[in-house]
C-alpha atoms as a PDB file:
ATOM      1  CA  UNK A   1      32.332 -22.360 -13.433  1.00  0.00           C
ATOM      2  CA  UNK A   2      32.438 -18.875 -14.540  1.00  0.00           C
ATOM      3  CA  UNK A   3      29.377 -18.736 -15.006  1.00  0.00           C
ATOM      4  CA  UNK A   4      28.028 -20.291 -11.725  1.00  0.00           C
ATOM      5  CA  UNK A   5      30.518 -17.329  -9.881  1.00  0.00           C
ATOM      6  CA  UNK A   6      28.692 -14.738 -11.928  1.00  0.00           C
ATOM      7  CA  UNK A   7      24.920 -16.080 -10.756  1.00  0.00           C
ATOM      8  CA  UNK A   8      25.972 -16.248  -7.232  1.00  0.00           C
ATOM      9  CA  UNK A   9      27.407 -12.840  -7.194  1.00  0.00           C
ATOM     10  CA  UNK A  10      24.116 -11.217  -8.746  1.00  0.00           C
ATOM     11  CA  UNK A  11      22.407 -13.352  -6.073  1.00  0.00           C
ATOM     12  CA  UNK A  12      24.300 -12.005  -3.623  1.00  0.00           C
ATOM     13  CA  UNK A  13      24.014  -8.334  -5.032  1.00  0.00           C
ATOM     14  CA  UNK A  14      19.757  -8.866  -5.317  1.00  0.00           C
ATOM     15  CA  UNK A  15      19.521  -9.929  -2.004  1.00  0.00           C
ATOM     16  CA  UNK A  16      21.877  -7.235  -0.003  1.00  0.00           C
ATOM     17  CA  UNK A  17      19.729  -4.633  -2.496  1.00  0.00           C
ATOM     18  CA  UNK A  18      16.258  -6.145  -0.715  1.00  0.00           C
ATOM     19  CA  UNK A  19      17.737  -5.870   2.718  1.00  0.00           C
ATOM     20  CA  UNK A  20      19.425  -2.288   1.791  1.00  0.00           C
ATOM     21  CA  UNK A  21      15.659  -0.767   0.377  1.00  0.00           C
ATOM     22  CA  UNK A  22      13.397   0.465   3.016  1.00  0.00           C
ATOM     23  CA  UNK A  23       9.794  -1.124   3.188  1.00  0.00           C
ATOM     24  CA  UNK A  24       7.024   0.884   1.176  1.00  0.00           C
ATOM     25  CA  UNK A  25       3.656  -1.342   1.546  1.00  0.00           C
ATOM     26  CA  UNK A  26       0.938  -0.179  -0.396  1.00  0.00           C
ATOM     27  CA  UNK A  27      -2.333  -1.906   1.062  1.00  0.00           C
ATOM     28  CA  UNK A  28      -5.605  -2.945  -0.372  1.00  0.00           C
ATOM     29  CA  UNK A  29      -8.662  -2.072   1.874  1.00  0.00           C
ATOM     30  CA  UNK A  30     -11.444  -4.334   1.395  1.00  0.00           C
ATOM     31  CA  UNK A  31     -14.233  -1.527   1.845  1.00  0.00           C
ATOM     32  CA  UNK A  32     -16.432  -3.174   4.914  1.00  0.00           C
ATOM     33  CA  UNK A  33     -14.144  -5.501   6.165  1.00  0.00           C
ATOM     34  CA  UNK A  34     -15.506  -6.933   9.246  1.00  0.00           C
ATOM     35  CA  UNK A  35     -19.213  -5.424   8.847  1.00  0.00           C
ATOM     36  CA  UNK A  36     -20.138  -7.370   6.544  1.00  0.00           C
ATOM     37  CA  UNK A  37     -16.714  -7.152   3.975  1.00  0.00           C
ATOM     38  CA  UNK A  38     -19.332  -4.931   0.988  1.00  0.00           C
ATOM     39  CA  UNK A  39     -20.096  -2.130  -0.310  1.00  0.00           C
ATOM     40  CA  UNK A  40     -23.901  -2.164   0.716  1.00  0.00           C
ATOM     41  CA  UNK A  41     -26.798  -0.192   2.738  1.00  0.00           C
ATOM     42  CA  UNK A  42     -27.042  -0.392   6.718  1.00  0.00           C
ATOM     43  CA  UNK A  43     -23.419  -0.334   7.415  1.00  0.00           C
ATOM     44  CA  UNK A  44     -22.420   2.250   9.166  1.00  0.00           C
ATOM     45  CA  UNK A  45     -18.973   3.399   7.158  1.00  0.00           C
ATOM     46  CA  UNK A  46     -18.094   6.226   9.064  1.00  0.00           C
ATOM     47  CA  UNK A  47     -17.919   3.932  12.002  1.00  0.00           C
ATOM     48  CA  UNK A  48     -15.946   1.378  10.073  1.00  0.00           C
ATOM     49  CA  UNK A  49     -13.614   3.875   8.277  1.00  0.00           C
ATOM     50  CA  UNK A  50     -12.351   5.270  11.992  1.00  0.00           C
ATOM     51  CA  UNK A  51     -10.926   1.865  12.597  1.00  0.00           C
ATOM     52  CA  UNK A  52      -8.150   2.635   9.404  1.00  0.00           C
ATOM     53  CA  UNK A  53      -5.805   4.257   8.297  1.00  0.00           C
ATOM     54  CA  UNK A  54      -5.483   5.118   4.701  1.00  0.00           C
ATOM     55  CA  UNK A  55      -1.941   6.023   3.100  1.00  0.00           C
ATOM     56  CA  UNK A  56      -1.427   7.474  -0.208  1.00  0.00           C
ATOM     57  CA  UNK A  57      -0.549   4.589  -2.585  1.00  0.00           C
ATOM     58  CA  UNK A  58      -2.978   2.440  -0.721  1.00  0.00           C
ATOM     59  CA  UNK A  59      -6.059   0.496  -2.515  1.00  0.00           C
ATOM     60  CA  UNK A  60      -9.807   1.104  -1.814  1.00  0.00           C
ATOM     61  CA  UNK A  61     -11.293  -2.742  -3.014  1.00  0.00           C
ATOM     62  CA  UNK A  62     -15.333  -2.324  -3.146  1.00  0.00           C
ATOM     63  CA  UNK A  63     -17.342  -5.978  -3.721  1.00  0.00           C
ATOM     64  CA  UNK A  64     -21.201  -5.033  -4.441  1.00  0.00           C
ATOM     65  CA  UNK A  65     -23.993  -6.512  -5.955  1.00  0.00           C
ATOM     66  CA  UNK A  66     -23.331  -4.912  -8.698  1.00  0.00           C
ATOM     67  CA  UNK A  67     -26.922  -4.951 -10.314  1.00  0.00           C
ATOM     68  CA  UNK A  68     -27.831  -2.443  -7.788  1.00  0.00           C
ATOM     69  CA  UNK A  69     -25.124  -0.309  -6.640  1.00  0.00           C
ATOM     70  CA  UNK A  70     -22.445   1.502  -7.559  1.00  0.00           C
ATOM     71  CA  UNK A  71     -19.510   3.367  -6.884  1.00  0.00           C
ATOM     72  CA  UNK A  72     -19.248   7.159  -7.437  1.00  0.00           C
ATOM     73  CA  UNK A  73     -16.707   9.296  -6.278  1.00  0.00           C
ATOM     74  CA  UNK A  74     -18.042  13.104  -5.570  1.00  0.00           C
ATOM     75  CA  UNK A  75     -17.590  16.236  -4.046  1.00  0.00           C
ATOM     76  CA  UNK A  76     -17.814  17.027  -0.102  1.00  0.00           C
ATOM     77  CA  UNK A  77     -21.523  18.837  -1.083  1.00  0.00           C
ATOM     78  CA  UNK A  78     -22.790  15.603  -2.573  1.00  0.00           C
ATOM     79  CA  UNK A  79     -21.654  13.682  -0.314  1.00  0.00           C
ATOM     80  CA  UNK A  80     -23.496  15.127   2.493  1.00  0.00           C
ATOM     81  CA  UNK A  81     -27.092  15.234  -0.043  1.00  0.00           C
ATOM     82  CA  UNK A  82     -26.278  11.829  -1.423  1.00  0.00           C
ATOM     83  CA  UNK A  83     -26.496  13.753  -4.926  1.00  0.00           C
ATOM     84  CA  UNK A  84     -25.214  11.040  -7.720  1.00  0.00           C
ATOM     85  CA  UNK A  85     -25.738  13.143 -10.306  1.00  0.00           C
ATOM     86  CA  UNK A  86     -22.863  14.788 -11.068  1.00  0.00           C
ATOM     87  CA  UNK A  87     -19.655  12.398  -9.460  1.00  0.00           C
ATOM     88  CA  UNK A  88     -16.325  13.202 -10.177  1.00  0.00           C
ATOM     89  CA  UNK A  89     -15.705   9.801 -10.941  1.00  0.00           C
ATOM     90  CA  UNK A  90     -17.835   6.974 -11.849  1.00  0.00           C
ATOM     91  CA  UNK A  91     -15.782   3.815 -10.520  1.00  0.00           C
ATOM     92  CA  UNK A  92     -17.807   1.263 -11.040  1.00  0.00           C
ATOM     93  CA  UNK A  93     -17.281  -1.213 -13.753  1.00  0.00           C
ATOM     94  CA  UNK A  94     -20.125  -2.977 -13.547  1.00  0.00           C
ATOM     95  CA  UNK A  95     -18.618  -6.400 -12.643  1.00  0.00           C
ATOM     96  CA  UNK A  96     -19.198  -5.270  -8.680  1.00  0.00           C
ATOM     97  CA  UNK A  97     -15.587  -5.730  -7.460  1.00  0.00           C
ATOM     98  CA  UNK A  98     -13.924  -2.202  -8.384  1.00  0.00           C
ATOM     99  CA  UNK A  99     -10.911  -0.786  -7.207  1.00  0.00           C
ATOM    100  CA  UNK A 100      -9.780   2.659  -6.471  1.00  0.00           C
ATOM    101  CA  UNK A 101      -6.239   4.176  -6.262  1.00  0.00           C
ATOM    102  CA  UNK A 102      -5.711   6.180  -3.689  1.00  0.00           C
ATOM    103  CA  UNK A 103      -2.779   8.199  -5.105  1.00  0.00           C
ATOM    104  CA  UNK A 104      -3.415  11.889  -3.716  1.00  0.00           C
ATOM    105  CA  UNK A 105      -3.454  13.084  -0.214  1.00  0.00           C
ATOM    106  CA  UNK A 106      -6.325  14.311   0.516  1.00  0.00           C
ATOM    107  CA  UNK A 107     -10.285  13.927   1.744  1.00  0.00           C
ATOM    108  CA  UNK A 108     -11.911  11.269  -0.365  1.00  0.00           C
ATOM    109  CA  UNK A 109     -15.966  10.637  -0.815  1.00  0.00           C
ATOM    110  CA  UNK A 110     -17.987   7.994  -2.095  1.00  0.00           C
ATOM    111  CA  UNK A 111     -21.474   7.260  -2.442  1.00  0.00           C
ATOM    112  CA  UNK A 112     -23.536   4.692  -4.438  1.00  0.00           C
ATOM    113  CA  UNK A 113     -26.182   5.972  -6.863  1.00  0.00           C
ATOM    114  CA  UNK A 114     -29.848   4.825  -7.088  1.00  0.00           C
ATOM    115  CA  UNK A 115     -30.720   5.720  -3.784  1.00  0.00           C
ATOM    116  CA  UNK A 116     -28.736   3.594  -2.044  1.00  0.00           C
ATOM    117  CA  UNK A 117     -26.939   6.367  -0.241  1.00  0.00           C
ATOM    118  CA  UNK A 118     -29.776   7.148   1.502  1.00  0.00           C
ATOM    119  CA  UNK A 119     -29.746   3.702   3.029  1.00  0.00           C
ATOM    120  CA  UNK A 120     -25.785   4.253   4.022  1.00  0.00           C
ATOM    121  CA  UNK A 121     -24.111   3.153   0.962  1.00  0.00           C
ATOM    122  CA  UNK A 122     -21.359   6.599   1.624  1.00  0.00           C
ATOM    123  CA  UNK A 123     -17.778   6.559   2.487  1.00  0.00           C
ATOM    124  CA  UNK A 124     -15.903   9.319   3.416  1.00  0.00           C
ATOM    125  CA  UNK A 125     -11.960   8.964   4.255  1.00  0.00           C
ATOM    126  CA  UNK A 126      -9.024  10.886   4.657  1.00  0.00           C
ATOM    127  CA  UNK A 127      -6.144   9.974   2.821  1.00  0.00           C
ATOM    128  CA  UNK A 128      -2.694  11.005   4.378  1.00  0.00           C
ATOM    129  CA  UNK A 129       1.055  10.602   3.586  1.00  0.00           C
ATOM    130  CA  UNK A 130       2.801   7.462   4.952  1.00  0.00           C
ATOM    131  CA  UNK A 131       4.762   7.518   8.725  1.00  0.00           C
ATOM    132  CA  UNK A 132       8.559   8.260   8.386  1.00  0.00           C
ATOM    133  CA  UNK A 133      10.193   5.074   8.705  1.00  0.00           C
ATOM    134  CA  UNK A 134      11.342   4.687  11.884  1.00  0.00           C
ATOM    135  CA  UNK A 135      15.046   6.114  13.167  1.00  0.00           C
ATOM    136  CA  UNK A 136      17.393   4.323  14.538  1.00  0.00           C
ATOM    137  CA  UNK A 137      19.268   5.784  17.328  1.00  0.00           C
ATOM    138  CA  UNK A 138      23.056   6.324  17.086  1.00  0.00           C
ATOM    139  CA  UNK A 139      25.493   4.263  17.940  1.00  0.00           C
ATOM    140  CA  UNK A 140      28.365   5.560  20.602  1.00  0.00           C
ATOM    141  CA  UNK A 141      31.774   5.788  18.436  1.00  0.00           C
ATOM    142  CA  UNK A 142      33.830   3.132  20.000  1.00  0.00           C
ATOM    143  CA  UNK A 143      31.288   0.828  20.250  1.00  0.00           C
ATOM    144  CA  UNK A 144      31.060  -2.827  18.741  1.00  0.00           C
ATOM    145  CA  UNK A 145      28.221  -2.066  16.650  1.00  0.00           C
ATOM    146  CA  UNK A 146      29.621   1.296  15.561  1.00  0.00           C
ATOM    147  CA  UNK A 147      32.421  -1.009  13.829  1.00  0.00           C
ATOM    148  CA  UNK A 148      30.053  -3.558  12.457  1.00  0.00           C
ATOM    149  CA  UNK A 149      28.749  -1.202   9.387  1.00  0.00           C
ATOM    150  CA  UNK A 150      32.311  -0.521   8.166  1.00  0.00           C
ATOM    151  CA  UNK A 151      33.036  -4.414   8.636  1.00  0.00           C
ATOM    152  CA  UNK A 152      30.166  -6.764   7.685  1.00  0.00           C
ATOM    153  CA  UNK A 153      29.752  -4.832   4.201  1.00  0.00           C
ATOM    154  CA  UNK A 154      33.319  -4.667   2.951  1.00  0.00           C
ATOM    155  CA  UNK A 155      33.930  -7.942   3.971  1.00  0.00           C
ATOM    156  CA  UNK A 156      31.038  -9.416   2.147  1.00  0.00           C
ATOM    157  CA  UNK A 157      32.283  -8.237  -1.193  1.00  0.00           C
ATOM    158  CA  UNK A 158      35.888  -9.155  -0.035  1.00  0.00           C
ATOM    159  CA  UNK A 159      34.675 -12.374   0.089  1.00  0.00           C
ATOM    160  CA  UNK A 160      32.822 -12.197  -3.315  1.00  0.00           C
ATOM    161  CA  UNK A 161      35.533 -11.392  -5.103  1.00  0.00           C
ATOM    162  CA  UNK A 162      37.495 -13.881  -2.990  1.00  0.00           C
ATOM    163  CA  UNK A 163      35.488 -16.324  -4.331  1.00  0.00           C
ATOM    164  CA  UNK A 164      35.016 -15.341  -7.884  1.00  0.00           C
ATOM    165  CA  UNK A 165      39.117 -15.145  -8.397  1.00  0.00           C
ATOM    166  CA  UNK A 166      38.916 -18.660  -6.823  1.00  0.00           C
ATOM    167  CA  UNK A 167      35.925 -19.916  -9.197  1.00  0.00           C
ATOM    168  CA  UNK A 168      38.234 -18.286 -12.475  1.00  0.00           C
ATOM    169  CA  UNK A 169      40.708 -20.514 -11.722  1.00  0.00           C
ATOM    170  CA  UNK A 170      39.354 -23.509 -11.616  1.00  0.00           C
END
């Protein structure tokens, strides 16, 4: 029974943790989603990239054909020339479904190689800090729910250790 008292209570300890922690959602962007959902020419991703936001910690998920383009990470210069010649990065691992971290804040630019740029295989995004979370607004003292936070907490562990003296001697 000991035993049993000892699971419960870690249960009970896990799940007031994942209530306690705040939410931090990284996402993963599918590059082209709803024009088409790839990395490919005619798509207009300066158009597509106004409809997103993009947090640091967030995914970039490109899905090519992947015997024709490719995904290069350059400068702001290069960008603008579609110049694949010199990338900062070279993302693409040749299976055509690549993804990039996007774990700094700042301007990001992508192009595809081969020519392909030309046809409007370029991405350029802005990577920013996540929102605050937002704040509650306080509570009046003398309230109900001013009282609740010194209650509900306390008496859930009362009530733990309630039930693990209980559980000991059985």
């Amino acid at each position: 029974m000991g035993r049993v008292a000892t699971l419960v209570g870690v249960a009970v300890a896990l799940w007031l943790a994942a209530v306690m922690l705040p939410e931090v959602a990284a996402v993963r962007i599918l590059v082209g989603k709803g024009m088409g959902d790839a990395w490919t020419t005619n798509v207009n991703y300066t158009v597509w990239a106004q409809g997103w936001h993009f947090y640091n910690g967030d995914w970039l998920f490109f899905v090519y054909d992947r015997n024709q383009l490719s995904v290069l990470e350059v400068n702001e210069t290069d960008y603008e020339s579609c110049n694949s010649n010199h990338p900062l990065v070279n993302w693409t691992t040749g299976k055509g479904r690549d993804v990039v971290p996007l774990n700094v804040t700042r301007p990001y630019y992508f192009i595809s190689g081969n020519g392909f740029c030309f046809g409007g295989a370029k991405l350029a995004i802005n990577v920013e800090n996540p929102p605050p979370p937002p704040v509650a607004s306080p509570l009046k003292s003398g309230s109900p729910a001013s009282y609740r936070g010194r209650i509900v907490l306390p008496a859930v562990f009362a009530i733990g250790a309630m039930w693990d003296a209980f559980l000991g001697f059985c």
